[in-house]
Protein backbone atom coordinates (compact mmCIF):
# COMPACT_ATOMS: atom_id res chain seq x y z
CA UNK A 1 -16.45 -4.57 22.65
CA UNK A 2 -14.06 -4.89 20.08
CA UNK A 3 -14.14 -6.93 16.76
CA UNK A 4 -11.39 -7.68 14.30
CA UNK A 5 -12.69 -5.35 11.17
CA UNK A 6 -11.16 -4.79 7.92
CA UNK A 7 -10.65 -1.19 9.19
CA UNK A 8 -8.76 -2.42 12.36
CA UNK A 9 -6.40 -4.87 9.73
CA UNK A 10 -5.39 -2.30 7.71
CA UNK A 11 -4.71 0.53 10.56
CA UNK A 12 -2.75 -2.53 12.27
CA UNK A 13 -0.74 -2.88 8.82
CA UNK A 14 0.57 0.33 7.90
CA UNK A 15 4.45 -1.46 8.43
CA UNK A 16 2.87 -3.02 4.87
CA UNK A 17 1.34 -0.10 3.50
CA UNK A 18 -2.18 -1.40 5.06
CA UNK A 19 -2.05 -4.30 2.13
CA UNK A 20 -3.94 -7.19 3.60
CA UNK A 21 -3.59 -9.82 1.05
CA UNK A 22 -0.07 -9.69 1.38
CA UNK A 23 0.33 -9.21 4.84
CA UNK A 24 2.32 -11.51 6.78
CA UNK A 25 2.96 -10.32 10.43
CA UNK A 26 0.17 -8.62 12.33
CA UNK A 27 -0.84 -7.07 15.87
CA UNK A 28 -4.06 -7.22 17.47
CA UNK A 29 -2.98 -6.98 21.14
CA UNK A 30 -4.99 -4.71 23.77
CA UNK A 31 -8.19 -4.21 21.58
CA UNK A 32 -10.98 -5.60 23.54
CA UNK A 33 -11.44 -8.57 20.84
CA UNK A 34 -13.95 -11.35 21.98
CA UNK A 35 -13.45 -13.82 19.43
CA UNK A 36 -10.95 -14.18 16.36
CA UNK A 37 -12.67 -13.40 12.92
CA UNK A 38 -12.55 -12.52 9.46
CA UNK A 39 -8.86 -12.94 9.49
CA UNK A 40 -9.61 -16.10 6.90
CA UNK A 41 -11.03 -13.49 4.64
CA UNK A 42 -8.44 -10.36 4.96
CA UNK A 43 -5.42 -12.44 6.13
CA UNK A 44 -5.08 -15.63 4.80
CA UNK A 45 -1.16 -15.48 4.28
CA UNK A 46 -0.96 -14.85 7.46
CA UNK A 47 2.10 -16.27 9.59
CA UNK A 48 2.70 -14.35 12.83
CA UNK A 49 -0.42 -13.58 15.03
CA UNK A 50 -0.49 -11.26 18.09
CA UNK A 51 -3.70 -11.30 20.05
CA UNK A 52 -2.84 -11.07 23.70
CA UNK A 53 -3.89 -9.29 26.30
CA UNK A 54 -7.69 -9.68 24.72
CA UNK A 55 -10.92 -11.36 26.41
CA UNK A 56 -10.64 -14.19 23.38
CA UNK A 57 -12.51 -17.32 25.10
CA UNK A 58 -12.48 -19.81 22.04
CA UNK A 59 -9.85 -20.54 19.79
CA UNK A 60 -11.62 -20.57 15.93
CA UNK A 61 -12.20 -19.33 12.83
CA UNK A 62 -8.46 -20.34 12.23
CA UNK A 63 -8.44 -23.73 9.96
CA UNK A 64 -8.16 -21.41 6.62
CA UNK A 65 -4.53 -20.12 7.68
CA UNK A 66 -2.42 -22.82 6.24
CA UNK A 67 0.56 -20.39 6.92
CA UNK A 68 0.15 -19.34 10.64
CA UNK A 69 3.76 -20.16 12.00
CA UNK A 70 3.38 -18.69 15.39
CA UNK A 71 -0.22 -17.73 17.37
CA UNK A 72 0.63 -15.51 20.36
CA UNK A 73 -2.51 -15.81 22.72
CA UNK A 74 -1.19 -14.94 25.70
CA UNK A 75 -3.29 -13.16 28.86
CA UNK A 76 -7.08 -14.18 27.69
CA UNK A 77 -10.07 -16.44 28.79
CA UNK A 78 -8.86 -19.66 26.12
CA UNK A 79 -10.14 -22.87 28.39
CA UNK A 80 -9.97 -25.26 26.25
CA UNK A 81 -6.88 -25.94 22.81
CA UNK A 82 -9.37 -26.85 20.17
CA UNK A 83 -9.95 -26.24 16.50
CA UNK A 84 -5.47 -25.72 15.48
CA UNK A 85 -5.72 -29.62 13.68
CA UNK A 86 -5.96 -27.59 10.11
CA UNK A 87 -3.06 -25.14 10.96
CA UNK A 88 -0.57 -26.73 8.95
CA UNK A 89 2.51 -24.34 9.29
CA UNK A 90 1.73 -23.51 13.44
CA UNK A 91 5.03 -23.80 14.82
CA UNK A 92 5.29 -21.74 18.16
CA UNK A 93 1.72 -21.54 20.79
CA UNK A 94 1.99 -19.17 23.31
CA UNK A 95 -1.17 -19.69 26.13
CA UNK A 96 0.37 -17.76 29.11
CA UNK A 97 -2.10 -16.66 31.43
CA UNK A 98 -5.27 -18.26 30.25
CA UNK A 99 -8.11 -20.55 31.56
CA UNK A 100 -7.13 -24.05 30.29
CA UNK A 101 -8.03 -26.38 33.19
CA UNK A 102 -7.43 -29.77 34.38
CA UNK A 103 -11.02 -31.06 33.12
CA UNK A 104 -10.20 -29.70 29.40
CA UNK A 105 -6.48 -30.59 29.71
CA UNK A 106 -6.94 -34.03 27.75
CA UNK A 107 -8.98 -32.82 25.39
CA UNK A 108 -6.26 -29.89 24.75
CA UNK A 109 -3.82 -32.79 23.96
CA UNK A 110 -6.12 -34.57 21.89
CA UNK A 111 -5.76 -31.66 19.52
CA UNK A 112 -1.78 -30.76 19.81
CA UNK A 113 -1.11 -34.02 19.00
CA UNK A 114 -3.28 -33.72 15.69
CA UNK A 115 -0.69 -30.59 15.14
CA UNK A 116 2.29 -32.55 13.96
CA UNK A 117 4.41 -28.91 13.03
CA UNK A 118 4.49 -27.96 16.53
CA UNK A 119 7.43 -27.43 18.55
CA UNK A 120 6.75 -25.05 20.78
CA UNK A 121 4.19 -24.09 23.66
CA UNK A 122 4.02 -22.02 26.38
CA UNK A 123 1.00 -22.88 29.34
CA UNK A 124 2.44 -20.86 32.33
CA UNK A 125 -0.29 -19.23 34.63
CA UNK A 126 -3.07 -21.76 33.40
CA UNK A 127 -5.22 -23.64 35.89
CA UNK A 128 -4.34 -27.06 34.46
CA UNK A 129 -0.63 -26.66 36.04
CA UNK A 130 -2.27 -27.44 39.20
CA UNK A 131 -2.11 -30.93 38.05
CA UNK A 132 1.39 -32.32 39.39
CA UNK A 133 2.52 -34.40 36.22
CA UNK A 134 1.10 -31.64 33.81
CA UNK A 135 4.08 -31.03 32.01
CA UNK A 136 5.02 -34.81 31.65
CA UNK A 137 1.59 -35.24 30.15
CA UNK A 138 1.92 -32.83 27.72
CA UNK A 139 5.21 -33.89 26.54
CA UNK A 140 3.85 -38.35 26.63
CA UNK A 141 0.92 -37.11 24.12
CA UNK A 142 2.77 -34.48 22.29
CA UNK A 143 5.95 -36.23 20.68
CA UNK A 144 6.45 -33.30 18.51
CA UNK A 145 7.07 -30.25 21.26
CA UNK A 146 10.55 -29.20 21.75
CA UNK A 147 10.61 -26.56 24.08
CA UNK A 148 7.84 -26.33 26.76
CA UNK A 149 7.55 -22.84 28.80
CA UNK A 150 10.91 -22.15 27.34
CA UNK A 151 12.88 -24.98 28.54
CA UNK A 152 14.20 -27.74 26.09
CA UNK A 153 12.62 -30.87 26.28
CA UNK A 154 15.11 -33.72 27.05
CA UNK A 155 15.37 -36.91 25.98
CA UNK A 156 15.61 -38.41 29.54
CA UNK A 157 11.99 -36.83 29.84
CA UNK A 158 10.26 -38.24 27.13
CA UNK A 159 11.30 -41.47 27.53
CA UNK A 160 10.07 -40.81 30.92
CA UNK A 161 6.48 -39.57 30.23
CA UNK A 162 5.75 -42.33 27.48
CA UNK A 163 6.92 -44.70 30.62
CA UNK A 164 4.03 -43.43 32.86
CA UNK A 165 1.69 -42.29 30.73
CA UNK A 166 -1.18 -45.20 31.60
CA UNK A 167 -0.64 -44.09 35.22
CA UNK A 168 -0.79 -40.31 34.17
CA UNK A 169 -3.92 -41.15 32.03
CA UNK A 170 -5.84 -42.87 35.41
CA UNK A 171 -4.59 -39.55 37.55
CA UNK A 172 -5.71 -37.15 35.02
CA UNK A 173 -9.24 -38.92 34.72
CA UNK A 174 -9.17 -38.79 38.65
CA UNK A 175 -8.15 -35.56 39.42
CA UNK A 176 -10.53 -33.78 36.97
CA UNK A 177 -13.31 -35.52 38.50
CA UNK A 178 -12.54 -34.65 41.53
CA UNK A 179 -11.77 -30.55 40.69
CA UNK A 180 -15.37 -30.31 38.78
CA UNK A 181 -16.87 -30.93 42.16
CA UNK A 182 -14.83 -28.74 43.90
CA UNK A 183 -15.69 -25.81 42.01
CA UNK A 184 -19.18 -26.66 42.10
CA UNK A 185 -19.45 -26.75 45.90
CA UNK A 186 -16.35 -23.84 46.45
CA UNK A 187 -18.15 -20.84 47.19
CA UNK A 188 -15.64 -18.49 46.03
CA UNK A 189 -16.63 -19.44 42.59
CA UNK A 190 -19.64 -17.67 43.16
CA UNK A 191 -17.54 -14.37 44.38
CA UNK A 192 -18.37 -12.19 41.71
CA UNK A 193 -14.90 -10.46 42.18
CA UNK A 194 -12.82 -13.74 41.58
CA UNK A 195 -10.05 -13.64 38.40
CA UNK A 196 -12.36 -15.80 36.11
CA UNK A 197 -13.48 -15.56 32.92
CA UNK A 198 -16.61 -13.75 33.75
CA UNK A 199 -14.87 -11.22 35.74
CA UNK A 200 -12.13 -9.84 33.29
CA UNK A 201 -15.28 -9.64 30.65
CA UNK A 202 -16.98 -7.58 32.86
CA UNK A 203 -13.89 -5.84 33.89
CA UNK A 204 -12.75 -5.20 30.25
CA UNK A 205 -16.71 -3.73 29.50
CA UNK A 206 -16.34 -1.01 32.17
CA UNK A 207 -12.71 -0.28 31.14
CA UNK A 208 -13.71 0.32 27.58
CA UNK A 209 -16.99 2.29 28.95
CA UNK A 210 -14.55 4.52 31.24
CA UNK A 211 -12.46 4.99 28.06
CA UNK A 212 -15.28 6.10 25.99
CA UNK A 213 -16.92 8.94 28.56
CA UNK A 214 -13.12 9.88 29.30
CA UNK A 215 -13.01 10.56 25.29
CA UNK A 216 -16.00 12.48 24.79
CA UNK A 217 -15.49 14.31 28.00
CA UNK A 218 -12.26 15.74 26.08
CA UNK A 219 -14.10 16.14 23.24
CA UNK A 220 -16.65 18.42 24.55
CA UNK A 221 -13.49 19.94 26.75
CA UNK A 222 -11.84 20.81 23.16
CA UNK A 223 -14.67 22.44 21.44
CA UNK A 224 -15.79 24.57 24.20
CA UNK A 225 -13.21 27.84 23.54
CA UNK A 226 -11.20 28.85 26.64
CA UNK A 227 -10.10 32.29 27.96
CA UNK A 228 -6.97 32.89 26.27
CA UNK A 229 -8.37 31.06 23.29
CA UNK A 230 -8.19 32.48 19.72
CA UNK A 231 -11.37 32.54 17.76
CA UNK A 232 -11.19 29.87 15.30
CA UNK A 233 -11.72 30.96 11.61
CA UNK A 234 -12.87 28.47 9.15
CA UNK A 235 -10.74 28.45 6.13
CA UNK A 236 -12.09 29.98 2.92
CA UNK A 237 -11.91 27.93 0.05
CA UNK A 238 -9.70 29.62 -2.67
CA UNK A 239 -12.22 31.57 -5.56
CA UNK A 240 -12.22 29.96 -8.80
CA UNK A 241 -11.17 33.17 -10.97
CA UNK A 242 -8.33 35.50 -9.55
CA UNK A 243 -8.63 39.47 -9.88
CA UNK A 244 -7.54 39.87 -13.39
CA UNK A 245 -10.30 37.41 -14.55
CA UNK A 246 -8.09 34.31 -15.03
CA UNK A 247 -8.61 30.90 -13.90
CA UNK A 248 -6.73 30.07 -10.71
CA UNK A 249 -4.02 27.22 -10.55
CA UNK A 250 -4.04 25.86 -6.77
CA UNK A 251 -3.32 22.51 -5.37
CA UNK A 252 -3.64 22.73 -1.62
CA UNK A 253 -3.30 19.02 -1.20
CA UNK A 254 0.00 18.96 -2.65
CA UNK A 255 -0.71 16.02 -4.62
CA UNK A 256 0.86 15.08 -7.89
CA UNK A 257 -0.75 16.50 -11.00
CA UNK A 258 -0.57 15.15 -14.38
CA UNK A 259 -1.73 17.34 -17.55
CA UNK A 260 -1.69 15.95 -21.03
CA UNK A 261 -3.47 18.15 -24.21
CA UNK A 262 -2.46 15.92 -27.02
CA UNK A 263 -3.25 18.20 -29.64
CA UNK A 264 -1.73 16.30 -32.98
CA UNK A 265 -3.06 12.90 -32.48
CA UNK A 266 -6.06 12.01 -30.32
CA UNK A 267 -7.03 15.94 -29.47
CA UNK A 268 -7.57 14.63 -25.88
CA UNK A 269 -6.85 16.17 -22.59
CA UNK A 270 -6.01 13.61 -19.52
CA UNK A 271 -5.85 15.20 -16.37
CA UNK A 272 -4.61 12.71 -13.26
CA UNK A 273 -4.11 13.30 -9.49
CA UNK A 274 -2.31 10.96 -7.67
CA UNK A 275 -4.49 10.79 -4.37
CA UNK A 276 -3.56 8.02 -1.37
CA UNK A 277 -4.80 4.53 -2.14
CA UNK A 278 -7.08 4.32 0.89
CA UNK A 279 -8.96 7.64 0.63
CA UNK A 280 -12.74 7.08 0.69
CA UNK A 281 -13.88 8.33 -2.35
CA UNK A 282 -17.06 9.96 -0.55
CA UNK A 283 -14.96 12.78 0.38
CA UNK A 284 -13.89 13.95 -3.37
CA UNK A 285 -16.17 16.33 -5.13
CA UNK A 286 -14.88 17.16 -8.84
CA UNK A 287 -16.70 20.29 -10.58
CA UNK A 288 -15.37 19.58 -14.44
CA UNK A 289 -15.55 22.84 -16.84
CA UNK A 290 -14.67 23.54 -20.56
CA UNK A 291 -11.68 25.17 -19.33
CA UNK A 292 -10.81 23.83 -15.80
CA UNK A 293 -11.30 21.71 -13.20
CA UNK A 294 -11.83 21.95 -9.54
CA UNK A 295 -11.41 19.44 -7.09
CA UNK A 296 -12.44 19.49 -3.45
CA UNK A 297 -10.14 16.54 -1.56
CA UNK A 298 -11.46 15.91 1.20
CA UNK A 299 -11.63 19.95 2.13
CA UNK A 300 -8.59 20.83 0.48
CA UNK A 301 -9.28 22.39 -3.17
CA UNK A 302 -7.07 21.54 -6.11
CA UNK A 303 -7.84 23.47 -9.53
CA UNK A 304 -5.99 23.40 -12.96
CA UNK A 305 -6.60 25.16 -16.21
CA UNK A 306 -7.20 23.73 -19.32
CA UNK A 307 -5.67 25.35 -22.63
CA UNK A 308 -7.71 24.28 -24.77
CA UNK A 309 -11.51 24.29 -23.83
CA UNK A 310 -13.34 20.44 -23.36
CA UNK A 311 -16.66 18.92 -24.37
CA UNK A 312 -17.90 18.17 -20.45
CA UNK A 313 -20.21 16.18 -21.62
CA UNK A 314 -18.06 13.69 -22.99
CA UNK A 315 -15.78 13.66 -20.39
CA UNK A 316 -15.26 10.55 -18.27
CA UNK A 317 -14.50 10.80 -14.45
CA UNK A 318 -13.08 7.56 -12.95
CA UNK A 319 -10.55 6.08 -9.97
CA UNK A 320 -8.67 3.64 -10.12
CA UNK A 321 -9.11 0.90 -7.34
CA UNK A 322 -5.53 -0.23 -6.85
CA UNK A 323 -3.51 2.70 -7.15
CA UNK A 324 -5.84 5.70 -6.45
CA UNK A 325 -5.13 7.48 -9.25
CA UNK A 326 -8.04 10.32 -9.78
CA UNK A 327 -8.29 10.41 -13.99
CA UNK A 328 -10.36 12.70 -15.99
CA UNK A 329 -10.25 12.52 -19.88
CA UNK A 330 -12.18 14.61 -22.05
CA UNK A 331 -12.10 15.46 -25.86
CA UNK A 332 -11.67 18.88 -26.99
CA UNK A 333 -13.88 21.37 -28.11
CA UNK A 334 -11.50 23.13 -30.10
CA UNK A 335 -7.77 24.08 -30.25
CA UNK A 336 -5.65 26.90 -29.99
CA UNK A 337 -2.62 27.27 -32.40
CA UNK A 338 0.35 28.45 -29.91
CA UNK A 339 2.60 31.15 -31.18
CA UNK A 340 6.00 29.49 -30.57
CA UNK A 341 4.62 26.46 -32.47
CA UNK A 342 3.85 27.95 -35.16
CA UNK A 343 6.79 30.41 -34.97
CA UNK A 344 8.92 26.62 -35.53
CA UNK A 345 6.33 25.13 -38.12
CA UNK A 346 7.21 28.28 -40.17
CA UNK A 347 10.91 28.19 -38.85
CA UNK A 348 11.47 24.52 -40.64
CA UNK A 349 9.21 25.45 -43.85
CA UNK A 350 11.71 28.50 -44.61
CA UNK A 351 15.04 26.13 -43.75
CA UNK A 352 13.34 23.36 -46.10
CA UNK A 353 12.39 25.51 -48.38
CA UNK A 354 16.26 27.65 -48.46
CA UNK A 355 17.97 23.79 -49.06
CA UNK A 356 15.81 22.61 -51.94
CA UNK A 357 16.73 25.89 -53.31
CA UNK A 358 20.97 25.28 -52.21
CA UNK A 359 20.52 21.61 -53.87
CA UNK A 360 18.86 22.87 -57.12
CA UNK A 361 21.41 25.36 -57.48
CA UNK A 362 24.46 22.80 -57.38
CA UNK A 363 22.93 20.89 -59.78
CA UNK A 364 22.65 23.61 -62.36
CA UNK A 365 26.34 24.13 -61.66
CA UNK A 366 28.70 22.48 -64.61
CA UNK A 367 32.82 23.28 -63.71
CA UNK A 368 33.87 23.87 -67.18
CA UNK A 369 36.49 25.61 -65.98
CA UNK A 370 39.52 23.20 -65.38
CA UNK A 371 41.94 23.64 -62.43
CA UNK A 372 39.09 24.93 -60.91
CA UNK A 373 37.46 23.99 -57.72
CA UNK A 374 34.71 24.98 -55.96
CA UNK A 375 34.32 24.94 -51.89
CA UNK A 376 31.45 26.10 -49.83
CA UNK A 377 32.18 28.75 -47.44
CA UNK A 378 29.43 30.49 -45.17
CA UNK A 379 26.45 28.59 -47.97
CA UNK A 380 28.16 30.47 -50.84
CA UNK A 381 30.08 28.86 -53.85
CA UNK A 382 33.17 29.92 -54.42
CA UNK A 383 36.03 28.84 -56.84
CA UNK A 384 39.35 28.82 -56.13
CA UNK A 385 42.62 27.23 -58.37
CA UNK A 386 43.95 23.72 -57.99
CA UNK A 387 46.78 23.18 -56.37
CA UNK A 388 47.92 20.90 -58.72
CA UNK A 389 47.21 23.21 -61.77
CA UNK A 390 50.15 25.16 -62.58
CA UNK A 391 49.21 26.80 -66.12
CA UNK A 392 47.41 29.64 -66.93
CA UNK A 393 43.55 29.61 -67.61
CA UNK A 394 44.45 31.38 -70.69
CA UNK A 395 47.03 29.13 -71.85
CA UNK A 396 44.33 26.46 -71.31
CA UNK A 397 41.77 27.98 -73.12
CA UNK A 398 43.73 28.85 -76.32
CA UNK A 399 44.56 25.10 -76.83
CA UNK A 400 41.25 24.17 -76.09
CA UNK A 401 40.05 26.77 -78.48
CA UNK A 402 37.47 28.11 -76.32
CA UNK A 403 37.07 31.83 -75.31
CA UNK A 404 36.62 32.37 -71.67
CA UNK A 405 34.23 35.78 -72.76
CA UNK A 406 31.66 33.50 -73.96
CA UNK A 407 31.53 31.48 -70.82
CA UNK A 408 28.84 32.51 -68.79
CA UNK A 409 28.96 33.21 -65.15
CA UNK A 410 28.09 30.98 -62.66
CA UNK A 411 25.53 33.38 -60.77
């Protein structure tokens, strides 16, 4: 039969990305559960629980979640409220369809009333309803509840029930007396085909039995080829070298890839698929190489080139538990100077080297020359008059007393 499993939590959760420590809202209806488990472990912020239409017989295993708000047990084999005292936050109880009888009904109240967050409650379809002043019972011992089977509660009512509760109380003790001897001298009890709680476990057995052969019937109906079938061919994993003799680049997984050859600081290369959190890491088989890497994903190959060759021995393999992240960092063997790299390296020496050259030049310049300026046009000096000089340069230089002849050029 069916058990509440980490596996079934997280296939149940995939409206929160199958997080279970976060998750909030969850459904477990329809599953064949027996009893409610490990949801204390898995679940604890849990505040809106769906388990109906299950063969649950006990209510436990449910003190630990402080922030249940609303428990949705509806169409199971509950027959007695028990064990909800250290639900703090439980707000809304739905019990349709269940087993709770008269004999277990003041027991049931003994523990809502320990529940002092609850408002709501729903007990339609449950043998205890039999009991003509159920529902005035309920609301005498259970100040707290609202809204019972959907209708409001009103005030008329609970004046009314807290009025006749001592006579309720005697009835109660009476009638379940009597009903325990009824059922132990009604034969139909013993019918083995009766809606009890023995009969929808049985019933909910041979249903999940049926369910089984039906699957492996069309499991063994699927692999057996038909007439008009094609003949399946297996798919041949790409080669690791292509036909000119180079490595192969191929990601059949479509995953993310992340490559990263620092060459000028740690000489490292950190190579990173991003693979889904929940993969089982079973089904990833990495073959690590001085200059590639090939990973098998869970039948799907994905293979990068390295251009610079690794030390594999050194290399470090690891996932990361959170994210999923597939990292592989390795040192390198040696590396290979790139052409356009070096093509720049010796691009900026020349330009470096051409304006030390530029600056040493205009410092060996001295304008003797007056009225003369010089501008730079296309990196060459050339001289050209003031605007504001209006004599001649020979004029100039006879007062001065200096002969332009023996001035030397300025190349």
């Amino acid at each position: 039969m069916g058990r509440i499993t980490q596996e079934l939590l997280r296939k149940r959760a995939e409206h929160n990305d199958g997080i279970l420590s976060t998750l909030e809202e969850i459904s477990l209806h329809q599953e064949n559960i027996e009893r409610i488990e490990n949801l204390e472990f898995y679940c604890r912020h849990i505040k809106i629980l769906y388990l109906q239409d299950n063969i649950i017989e006990k209510l436990e295993n449910l003190d630990k979640l402080k922030e249940l708000e609303y428990l949705n047990l509806a169409v199971n084999s509950i027959q007695k409220i028990e064990n909800l005292e250290k639900c703090e936050s439980l707000n809304k109880l739905d019990l349709t369809m269940n087993f709770v009888d008269i004999e277990n009904l003041k027991e049931s109240c003994d523990c809502l009333s320990k529940v002092p967050s609850l408002r709501e409650i729903y007990l339609t379809g449950n043998p205890c309803e039999k009991f003509k002043y159920c529902r005035d019972y309920i609301i005498g011992r259970c100040p707290q509840i609202i809204i019972y089977d959907g209708n409001e509660v009103k005030k008329s009512e609970r004046i009314k029930a807290r009025e006749m509760m001592d006579f309720m109380e005697k009835e109660l003790e009476k009638e379940s007396k009597q009903h325990v001897i009824f059922k132990q001298n009604d034969p139909s009890e013993k019918d083995p085909n009766k809606y009890s709680v023995e009969y929808r476990r049985k019933l909910y057995k041979e249903l999940e039995q049926e369910k089984l052969e039906n699957e492996r019937k069309k499991k063994e109906e699927s692999s057996k080829p038909g007439l008009w079938d094609e003949p399946v061919i297996k798919e041949v994993p790409p080669p690791v070298y292509k036909e000119n003799g180079e490595v192969r680049i191929c990601n059949q997984g479509r995953y993310d890839v992340f490559l990263d050859e620092d060459i000028y600081t740690t000489a490292i290369t950190t190579f990173r698929i991003k693979l889904p959190k929940f993969l089982d890491t079973n089904k990833i088989k990495v073959d690590l190489n001085p200059n590639y890497v090939r990973c098998d994903i869970n039948g799907k190959i994905t293979q990068w080139r390295f251009d610079n060759d690794i030390i594999v021995e050194k290399a470090t393999v690891q996932r990361s538990t959170t994210t999923g992240v597939l990292e592989i960092k390795a040192p390198m063997a040696y590396i290979k100077p790139k052409e356009d790299k070096i093509k720049k390296i010796e691009e900026n020496k020349k330009a470096m080297e051409m304006q030390k050259k530029e600056e040493e030049r205009l410092k060996k310049l001295k304008p003797i020359k007056q009225g003369v300026d010089f501008v730079r046009d296309n990196n060459e000096i050339k001289e050209v008059e003031s605007i504001d000089n209006k004599k001649n340069l020979d004029e100039i230089s006879k007062e001065c007393g200096v002969d332009l002849d023996e001035v030397p050029d300025l190349d």
